[in-house]
Protein backbone atom coordinates (compact mmCIF):
# COMPACT_ATOMS: atom_id res chain seq x y z
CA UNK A 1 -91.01 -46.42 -172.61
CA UNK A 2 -91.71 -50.08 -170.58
CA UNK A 3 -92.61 -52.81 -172.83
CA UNK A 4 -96.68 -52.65 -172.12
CA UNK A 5 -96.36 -49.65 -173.75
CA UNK A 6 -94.19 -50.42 -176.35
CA UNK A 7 -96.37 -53.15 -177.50
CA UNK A 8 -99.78 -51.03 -176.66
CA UNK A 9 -98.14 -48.37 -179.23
CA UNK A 10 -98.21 -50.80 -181.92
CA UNK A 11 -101.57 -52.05 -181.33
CA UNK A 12 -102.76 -48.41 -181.11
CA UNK A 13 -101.14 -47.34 -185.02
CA UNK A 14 -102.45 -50.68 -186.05
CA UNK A 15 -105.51 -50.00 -184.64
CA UNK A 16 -105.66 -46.42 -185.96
CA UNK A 17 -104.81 -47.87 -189.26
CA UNK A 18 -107.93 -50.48 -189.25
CA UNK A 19 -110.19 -47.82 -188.18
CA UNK A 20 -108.57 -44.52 -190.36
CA UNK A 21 -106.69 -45.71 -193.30
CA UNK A 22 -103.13 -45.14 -191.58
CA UNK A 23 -101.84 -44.49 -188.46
CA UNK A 24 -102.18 -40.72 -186.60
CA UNK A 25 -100.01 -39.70 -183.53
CA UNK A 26 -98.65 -42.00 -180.64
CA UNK A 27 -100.94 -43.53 -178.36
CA UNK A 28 -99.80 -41.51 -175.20
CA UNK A 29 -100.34 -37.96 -176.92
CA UNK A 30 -104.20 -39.08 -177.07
CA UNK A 31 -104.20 -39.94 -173.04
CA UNK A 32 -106.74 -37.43 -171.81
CA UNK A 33 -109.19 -37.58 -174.94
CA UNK A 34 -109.37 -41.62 -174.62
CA UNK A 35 -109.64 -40.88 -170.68
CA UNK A 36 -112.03 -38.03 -170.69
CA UNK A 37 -116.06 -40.47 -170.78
CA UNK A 38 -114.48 -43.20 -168.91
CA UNK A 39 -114.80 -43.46 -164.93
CA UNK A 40 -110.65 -43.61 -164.57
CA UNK A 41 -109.20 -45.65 -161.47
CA UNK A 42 -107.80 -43.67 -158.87
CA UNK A 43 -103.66 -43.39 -157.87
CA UNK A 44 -102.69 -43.27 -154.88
CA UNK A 45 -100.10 -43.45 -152.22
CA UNK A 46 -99.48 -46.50 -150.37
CA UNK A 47 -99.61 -46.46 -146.64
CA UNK A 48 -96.70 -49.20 -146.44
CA UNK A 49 -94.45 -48.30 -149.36
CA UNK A 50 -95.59 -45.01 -150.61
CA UNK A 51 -95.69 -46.28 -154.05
CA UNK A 52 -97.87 -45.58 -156.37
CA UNK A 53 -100.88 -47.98 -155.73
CA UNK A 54 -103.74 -48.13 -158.68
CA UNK A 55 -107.32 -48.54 -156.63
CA UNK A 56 -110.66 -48.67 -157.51
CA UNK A 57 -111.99 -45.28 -158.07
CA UNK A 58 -115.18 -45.96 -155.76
CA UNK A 59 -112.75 -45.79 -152.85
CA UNK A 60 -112.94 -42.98 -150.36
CA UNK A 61 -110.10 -40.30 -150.35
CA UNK A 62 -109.48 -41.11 -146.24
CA UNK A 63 -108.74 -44.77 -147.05
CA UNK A 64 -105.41 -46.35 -146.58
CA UNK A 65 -104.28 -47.85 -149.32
CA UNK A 66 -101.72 -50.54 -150.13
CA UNK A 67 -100.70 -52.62 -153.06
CA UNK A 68 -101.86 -56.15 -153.66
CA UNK A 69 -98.76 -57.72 -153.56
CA UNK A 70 -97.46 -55.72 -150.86
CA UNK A 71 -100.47 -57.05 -148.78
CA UNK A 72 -99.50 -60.26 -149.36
CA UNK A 73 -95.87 -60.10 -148.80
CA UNK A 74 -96.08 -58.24 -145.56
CA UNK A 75 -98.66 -61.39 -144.18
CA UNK A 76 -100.16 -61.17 -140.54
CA UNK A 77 -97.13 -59.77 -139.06
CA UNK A 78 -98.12 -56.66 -140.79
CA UNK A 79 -101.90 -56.62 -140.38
CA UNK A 80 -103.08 -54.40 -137.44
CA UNK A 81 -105.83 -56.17 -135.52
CA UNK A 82 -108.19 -54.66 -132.71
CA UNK A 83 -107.65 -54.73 -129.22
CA UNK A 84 -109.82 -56.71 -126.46
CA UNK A 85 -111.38 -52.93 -125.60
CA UNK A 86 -112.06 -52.24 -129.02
CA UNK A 87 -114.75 -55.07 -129.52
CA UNK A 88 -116.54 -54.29 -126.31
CA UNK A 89 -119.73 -52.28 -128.70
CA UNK A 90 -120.44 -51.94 -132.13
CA UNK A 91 -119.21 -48.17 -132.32
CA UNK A 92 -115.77 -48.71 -130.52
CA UNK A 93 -115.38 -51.74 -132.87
CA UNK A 94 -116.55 -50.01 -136.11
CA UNK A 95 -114.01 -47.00 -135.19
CA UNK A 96 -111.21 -49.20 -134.60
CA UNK A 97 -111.59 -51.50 -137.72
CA UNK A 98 -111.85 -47.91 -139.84
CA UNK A 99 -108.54 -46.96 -138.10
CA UNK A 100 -106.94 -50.11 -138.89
CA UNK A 101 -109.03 -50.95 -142.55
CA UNK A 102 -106.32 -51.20 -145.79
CA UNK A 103 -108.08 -51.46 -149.29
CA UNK A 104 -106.02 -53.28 -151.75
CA UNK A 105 -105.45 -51.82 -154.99
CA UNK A 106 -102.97 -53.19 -158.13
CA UNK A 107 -104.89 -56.05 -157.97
CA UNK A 108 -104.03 -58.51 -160.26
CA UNK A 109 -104.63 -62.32 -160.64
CA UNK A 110 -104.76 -65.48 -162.37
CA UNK A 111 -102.63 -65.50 -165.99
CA UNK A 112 -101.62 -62.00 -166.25
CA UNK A 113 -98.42 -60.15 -167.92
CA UNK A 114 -97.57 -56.42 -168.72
CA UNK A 115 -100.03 -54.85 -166.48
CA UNK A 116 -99.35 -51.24 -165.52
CA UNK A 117 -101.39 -48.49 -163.13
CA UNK A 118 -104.38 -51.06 -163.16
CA UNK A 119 -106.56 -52.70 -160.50
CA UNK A 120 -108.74 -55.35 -160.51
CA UNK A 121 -107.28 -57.40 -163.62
CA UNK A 122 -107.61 -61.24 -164.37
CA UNK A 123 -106.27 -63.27 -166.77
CA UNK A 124 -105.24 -60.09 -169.12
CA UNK A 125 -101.95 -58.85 -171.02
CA UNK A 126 -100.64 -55.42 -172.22
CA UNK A 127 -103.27 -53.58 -169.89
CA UNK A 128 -102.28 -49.68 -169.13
CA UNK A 129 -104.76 -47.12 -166.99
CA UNK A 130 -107.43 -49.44 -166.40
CA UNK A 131 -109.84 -50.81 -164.49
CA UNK A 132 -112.23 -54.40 -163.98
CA UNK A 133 -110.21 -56.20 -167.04
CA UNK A 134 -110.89 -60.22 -167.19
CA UNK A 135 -109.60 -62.09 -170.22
CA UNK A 136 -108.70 -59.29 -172.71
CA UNK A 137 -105.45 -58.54 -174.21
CA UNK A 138 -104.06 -54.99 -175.42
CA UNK A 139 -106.41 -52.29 -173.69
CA UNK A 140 -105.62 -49.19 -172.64
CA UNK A 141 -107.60 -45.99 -170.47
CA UNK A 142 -109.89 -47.93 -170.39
CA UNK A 143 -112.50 -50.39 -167.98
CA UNK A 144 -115.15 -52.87 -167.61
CA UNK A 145 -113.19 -55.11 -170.48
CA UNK A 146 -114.32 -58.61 -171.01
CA UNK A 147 -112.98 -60.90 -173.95
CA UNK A 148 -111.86 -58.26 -175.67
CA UNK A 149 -108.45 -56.84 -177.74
CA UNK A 150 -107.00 -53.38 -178.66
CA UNK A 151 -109.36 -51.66 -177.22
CA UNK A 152 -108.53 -47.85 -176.18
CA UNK A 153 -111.03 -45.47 -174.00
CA UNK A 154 -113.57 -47.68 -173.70
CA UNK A 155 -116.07 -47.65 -170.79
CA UNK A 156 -117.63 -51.17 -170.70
CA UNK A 157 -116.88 -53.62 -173.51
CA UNK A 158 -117.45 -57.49 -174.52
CA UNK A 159 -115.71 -59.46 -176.72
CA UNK A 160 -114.81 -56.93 -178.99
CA UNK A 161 -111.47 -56.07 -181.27
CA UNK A 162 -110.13 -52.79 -182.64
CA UNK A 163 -112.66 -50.50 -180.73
CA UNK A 164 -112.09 -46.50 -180.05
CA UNK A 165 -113.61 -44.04 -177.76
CA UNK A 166 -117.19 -45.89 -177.05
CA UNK A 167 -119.25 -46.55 -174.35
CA UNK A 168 -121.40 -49.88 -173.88
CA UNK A 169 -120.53 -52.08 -176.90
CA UNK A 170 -120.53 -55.99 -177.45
CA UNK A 171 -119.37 -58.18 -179.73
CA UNK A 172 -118.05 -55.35 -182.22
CA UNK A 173 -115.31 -54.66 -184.53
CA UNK A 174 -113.96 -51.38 -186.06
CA UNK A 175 -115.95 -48.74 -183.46
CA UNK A 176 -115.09 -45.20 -183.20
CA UNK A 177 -116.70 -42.71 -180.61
CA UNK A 178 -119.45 -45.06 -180.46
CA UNK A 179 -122.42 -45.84 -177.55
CA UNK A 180 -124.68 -49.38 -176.80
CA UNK A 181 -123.61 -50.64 -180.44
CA UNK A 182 -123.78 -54.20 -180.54
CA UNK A 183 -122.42 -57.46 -182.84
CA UNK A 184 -121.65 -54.89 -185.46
CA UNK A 185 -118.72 -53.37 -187.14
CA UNK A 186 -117.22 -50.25 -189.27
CA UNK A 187 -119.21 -47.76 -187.50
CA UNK A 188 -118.26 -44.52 -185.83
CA UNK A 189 -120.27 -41.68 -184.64
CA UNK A 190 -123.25 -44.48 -184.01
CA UNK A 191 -125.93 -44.96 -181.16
CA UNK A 192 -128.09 -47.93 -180.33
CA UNK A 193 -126.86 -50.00 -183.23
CA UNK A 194 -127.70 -53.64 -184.00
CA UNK A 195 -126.77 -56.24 -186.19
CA UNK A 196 -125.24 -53.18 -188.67
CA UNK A 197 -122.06 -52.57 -191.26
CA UNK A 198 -120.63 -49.76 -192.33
CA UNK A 199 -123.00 -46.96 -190.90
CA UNK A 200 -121.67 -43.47 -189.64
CA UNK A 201 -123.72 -40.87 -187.82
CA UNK A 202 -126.18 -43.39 -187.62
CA UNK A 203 -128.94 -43.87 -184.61
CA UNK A 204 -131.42 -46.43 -183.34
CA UNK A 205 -130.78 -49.29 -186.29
CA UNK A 206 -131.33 -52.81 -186.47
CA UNK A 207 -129.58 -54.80 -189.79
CA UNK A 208 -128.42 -51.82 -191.37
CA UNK A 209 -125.77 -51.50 -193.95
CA UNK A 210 -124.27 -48.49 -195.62
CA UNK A 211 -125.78 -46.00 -193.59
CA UNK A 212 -124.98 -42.25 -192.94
CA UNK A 213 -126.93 -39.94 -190.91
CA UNK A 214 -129.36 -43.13 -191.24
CA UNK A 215 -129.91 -42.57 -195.03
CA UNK A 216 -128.70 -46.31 -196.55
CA UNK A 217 -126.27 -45.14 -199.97
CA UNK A 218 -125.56 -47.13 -203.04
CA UNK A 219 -122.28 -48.77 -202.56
CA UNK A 220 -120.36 -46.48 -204.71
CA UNK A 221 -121.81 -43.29 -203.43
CA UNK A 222 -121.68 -44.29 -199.60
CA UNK A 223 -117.66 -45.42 -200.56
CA UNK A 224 -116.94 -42.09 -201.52
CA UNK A 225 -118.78 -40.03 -198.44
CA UNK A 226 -117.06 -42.67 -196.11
CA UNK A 227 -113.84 -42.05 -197.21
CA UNK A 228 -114.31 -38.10 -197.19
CA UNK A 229 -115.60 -38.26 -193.66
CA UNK A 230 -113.18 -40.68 -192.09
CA UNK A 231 -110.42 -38.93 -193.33
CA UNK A 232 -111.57 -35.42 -191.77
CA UNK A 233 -111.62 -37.50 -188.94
CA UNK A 234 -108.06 -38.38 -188.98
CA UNK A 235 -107.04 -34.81 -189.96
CA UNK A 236 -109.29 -33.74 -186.72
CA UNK A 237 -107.26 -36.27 -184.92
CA UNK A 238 -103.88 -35.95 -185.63
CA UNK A 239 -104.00 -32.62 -185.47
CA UNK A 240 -105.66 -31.47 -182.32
CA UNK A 241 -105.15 -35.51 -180.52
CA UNK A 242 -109.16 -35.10 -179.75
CA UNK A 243 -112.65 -34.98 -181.66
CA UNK A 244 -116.19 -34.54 -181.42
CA UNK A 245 -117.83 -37.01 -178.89
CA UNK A 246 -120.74 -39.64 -179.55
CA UNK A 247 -122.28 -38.14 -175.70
CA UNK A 248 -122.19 -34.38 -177.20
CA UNK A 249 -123.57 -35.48 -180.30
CA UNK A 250 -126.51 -37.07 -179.02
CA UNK A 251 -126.42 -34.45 -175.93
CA UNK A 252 -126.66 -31.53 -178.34
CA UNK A 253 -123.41 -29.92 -177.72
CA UNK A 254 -120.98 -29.33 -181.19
CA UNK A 255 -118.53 -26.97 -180.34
């Protein structure tokens, strides 16, 4: 295993451990359920090396591809330009710049170590699978990540820490299979949160605390249900490495 993954492994059972009580199975054996809601980059072959070049997944099939570094290695001596017959009209010269075009994908700048099969990363460490990364440390199948740490399947995310399976959340802590949840924490199974502890299958709340199925519980009651509920969770999850999804919750679909 390379060392982004080694150290994305611990972050994942520590993670795990935050959000479930203890750790389930290794991060890797839960690659297509954290990659399943999340628009995943595309990998492709580069028209220089034929390596393995990580690209942006709005890129066309026909494109040539080629990796960042590559581009910038090779220099002008390897950048085909258009002839004097070419730029004689706007259709000769749009066909011959599509001939010649070369996205650039493994894109990543600034401050950045232990980035693997990702594009479009700035200023990040530890980053596997993903996609439009600034500033964040420890994320994995995951993109749109700003200011944010151990973070795994996450489509779009803000400074946020120890986050699972959600879509659309800022400034949280402690999410599982969560959507448009913001500066709360301890939640899972929760929708269009705000401002809220410690709620689970919980929807449209502002300031909540202690909340399941949107019903607020005495402390020692909602304690009890909590720990019932997040532990079928983890049983659900290390067995079968998937669960229920937040989208076929709230999309009526339980199977």
């Amino acid at each position: 295993m390379s060392e982004p993954l080694d150290t994305l492994e611990r972050r994942w059972e520590s993670t795990c451990k935050l959000a479930f009580g203890e750790p389930i199975a290794p991060l890797l054996a839960f690659r297509d359920y954290l990659f399943a809601e999340v628009v995943k980059p595309s990998f492709r072959k580069s028209c220089m090396s034929g390596e393995e070049v990580t690209v942006l997944p709005e890129i066309m099939p026909g494109a040539k591809v080629a990796g960042y570094d590559e581009l910038l290695k090779a220099g002008s001596a390897k950048v085909s330009q258009a002839s004097i017959n070419d730029i004689k009209d706007t259709d000769s010269l749009a066909r011959a710049v599509g001939e010649i075009a070369v996205f650039a994908g493994n894109v990543v700048q600034g401050q950045c170590s232990h980035v693997e099969r990702s594009d479009r990363v700035l200023d990040s460490h530890f980053i596997y699978c993903c996609h439009n990364v600034i500033y964040s440390k420890y994320a994995a199948f995951s993109r749109r990540v700003k200011y944010s740490e151990s973070v795994f399947g996450i489509d779009s995310t803000a400074k946020s820490r120890f986050v699972l399976r959600s879509y659309d959340v800022y400034e949280a802590t402690v999410l599982f299979e969560c959507l448009r949840v913001y500066t709360s924490a301890n939640c899972y199974y929760c929708a269009n949160m705000d401002n809220c502890q410690d709620c689970l299958f919980s929807f449209n709340q502002r300031s909540a605390r202690r909340r399941i199925g949107n019903l607020e519980l005495p402390p020692g009651k909602f304690s009890t249900l909590k720990a019932k509920l997040v532990g079928e969770m983890r049983e659900s999850l290390s067995s079968r490495k998937k669960a229920i999804s937040v989208l076929d919750i709230i999309g009526g679909r339980n199977d």
